[in-house]
Structures are given as C-alpha cells and as structure tokens.
N, C-alpha and C. Protein backbone atom coordinates (compact mmCIF):
# COMPACT_ATOMS: atom_id res chain seq x y z
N UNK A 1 15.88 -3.53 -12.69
CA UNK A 1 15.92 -3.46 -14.14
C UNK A 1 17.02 -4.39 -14.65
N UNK A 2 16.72 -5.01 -15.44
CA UNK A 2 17.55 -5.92 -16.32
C UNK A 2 18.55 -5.14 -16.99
N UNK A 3 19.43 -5.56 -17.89
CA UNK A 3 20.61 -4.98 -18.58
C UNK A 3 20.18 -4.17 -19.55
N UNK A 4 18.98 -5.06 -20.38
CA UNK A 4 18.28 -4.02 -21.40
C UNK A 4 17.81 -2.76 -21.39
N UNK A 5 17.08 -2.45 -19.89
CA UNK A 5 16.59 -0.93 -19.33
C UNK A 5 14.72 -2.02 -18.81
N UNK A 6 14.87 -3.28 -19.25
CA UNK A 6 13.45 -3.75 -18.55
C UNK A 6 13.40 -4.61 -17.44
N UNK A 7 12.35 -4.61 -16.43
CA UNK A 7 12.19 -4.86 -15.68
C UNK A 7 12.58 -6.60 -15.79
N UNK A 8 12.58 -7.35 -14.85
CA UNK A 8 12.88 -8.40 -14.48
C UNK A 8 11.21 -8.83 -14.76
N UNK A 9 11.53 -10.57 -14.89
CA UNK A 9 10.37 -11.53 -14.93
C UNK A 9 9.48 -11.18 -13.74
N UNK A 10 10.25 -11.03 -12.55
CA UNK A 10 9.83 -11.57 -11.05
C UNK A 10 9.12 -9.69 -11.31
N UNK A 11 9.49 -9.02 -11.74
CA UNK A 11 8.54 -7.49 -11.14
C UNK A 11 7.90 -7.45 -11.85
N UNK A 12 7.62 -7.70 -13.47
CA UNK A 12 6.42 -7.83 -14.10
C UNK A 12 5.55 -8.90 -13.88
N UNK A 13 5.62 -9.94 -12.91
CA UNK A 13 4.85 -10.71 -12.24
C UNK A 13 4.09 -9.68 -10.84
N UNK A 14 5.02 -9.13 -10.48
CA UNK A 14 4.32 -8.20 -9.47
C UNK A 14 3.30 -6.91 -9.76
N UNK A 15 3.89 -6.54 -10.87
CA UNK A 15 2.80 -5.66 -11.32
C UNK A 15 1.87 -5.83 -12.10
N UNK A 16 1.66 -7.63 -12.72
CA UNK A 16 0.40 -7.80 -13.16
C UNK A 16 -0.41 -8.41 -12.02
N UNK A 17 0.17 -8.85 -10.94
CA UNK A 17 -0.80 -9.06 -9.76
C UNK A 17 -1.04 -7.76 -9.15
N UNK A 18 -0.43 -6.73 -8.87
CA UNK A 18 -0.60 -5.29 -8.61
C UNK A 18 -2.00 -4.78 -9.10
N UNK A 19 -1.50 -4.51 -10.22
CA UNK A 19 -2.42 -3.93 -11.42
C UNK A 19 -3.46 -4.63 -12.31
N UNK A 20 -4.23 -6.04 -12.21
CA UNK A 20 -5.10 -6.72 -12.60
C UNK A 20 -6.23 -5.79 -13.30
N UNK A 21 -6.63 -6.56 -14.98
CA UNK A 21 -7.67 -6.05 -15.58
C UNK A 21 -8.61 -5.26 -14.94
N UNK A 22 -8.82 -4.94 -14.71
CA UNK A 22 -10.50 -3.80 -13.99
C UNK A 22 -10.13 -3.35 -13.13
N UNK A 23 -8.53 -3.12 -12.90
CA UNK A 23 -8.39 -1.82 -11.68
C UNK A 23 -8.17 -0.58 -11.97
N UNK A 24 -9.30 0.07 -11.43
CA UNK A 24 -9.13 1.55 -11.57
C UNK A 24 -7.66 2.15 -10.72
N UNK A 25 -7.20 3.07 -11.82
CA UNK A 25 -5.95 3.80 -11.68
C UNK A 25 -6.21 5.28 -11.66
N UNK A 26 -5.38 6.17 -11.20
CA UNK A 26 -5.11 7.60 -11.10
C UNK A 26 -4.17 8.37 -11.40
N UNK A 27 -3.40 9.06 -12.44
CA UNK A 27 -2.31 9.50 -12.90
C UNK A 27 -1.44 10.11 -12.14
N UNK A 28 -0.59 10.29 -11.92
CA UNK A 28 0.47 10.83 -10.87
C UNK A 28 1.13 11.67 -11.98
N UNK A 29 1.93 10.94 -12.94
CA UNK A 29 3.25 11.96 -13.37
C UNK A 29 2.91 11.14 -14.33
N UNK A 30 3.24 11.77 -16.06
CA UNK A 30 3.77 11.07 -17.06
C UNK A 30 4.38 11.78 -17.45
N UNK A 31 6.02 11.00 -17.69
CA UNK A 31 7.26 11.55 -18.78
C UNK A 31 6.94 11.41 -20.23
N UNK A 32 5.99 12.21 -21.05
CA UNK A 32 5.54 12.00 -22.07
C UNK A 32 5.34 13.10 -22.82
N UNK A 33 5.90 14.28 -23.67
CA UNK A 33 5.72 15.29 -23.69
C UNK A 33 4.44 15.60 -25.10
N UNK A 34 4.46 14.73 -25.39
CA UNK A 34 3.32 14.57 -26.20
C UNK A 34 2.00 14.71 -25.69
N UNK A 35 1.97 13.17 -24.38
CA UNK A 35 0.56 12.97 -24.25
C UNK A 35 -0.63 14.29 -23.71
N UNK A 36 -1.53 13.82 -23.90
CA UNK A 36 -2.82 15.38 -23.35
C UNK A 36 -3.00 14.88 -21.61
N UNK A 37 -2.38 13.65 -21.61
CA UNK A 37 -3.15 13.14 -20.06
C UNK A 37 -2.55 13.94 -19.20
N UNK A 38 -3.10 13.88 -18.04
CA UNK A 38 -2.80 15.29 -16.72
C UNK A 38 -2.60 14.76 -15.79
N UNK A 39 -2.13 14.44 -14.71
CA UNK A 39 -1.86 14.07 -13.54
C UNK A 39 -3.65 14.59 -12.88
N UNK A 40 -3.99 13.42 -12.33
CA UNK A 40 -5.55 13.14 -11.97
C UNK A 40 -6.30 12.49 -12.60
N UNK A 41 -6.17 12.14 -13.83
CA UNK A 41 -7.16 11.63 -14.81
C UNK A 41 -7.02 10.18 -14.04
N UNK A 42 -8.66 9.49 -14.82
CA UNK A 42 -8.74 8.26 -14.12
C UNK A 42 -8.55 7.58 -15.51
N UNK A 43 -8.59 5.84 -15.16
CA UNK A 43 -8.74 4.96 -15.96
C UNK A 43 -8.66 3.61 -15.37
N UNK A 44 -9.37 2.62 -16.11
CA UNK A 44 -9.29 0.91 -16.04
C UNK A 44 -8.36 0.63 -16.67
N UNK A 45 -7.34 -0.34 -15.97
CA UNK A 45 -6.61 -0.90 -16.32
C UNK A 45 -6.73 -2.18 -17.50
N UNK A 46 -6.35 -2.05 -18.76
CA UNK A 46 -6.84 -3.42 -19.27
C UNK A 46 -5.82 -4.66 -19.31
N UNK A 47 -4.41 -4.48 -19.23
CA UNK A 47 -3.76 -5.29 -19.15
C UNK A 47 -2.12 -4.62 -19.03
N UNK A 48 -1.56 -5.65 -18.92
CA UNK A 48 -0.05 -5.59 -18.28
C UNK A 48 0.89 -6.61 -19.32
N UNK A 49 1.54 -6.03 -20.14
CA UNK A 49 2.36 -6.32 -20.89
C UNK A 49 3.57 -6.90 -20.71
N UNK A 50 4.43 -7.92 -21.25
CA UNK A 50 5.39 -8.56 -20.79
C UNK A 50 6.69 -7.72 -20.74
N UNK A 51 6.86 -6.45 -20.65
CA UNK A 51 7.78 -5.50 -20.28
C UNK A 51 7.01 -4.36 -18.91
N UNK A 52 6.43 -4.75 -18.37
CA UNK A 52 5.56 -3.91 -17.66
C UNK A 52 5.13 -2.69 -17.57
N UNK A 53 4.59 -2.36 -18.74
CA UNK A 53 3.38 -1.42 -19.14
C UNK A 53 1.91 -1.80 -18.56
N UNK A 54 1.72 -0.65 -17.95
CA UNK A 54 0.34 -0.52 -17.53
C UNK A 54 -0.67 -0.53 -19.06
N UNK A 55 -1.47 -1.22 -19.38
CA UNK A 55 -2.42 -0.40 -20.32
C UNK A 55 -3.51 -0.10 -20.04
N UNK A 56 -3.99 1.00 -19.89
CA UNK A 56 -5.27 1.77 -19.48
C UNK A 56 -5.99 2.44 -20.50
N UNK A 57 -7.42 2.17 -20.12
CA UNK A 57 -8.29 2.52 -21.07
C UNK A 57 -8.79 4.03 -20.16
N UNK A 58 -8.20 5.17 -20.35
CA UNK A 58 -8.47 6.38 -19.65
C UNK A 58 -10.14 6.49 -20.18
N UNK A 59 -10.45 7.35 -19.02
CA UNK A 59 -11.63 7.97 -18.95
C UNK A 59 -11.68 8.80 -20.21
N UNK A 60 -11.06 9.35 -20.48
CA UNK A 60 -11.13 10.75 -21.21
C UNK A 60 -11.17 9.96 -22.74
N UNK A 61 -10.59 8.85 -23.01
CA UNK A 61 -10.82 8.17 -24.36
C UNK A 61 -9.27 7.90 -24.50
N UNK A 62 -8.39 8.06 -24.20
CA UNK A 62 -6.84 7.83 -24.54
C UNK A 62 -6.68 6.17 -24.06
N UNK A 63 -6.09 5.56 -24.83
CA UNK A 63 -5.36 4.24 -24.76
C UNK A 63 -4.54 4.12 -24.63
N UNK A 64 -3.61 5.06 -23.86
CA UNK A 64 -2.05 5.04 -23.65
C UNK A 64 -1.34 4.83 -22.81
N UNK A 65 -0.42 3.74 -22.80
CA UNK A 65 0.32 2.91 -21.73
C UNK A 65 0.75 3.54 -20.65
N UNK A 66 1.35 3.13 -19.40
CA UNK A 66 1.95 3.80 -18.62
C UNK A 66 3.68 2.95 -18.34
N UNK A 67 4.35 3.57 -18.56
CA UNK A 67 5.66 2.85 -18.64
C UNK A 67 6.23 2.58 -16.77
N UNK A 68 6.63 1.35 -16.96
CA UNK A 68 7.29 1.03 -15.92
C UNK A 68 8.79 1.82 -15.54
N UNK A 69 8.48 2.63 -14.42
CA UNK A 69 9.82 3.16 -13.76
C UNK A 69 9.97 4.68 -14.12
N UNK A 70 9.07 4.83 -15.10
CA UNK A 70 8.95 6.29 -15.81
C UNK A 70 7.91 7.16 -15.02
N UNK A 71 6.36 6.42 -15.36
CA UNK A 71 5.53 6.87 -15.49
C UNK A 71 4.71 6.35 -13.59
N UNK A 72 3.65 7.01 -13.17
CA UNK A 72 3.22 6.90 -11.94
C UNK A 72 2.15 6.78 -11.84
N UNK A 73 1.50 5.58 -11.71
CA UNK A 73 -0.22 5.87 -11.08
C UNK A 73 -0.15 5.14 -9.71
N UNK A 74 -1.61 5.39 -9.47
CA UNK A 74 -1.81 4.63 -8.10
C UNK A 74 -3.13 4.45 -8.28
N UNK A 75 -3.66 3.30 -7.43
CA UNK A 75 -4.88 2.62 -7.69
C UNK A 75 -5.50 3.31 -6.41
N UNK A 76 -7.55 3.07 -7.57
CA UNK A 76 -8.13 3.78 -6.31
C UNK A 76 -8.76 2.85 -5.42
C-alpha cells in the first residue's frame, strides 16, 4: 500500500491481469455493513479500477465493488 492507504501501480497491474473482464468470482468476506451480499454469492467481473477495485456485476443484480485489501473473492 502506498502512503495514501492505495495500492501501488505494480499491484493494480496485478490484479487487473488477476481479475480480467469475464471472470467469474465468489465472495469470501465483505467489510461492508450495509451491503445484502453474503459470502458465496457469484459474479462477473466487469472491470478493475485504477485504485484496485474489483467491479462485479453479481448474480443477484448488485453492482458493487470489491475493495482491495478489505474485501475477498476468489475466482472460479
């Protein structure tokens, strides 16, 4: 992590080669006390943001990011 609290150039290069448009993902953990998503839910990945946010288009209809260092998926 950079000074700001964001990831470096070189790891958001890694996690948009990681995580590429049309990869299906699987929820692990979100620090989000709001969101409805559950640890299991699926989703396509649609893109990777220049702070490295996952953005996933969940199954269930939610469009909501997954934060780098916070939040946990794993690809299926």
């Amino acid at each position: 992590m950079s000074a700001r609290g964001f990831p470096s150039k070189e790891t958001v290069l890694r996690i948009k080669e990681q995580y590429p448009p049309g990869t299906r993902v699987e929820l692990i953990c979100m620090d989000d006390p709001y969101s409805k998503l559950k640890p299991g839910y699926q989703g396509t990945v649609s893109f990777v943001d220049d702070i490295g946010t996952v953005h996933i288009n969940w199954d269930c209809g939610s469009s909501l990011g997954v934060a780098y260092g916070i939040d946990v998926i794993r690809k299926l």
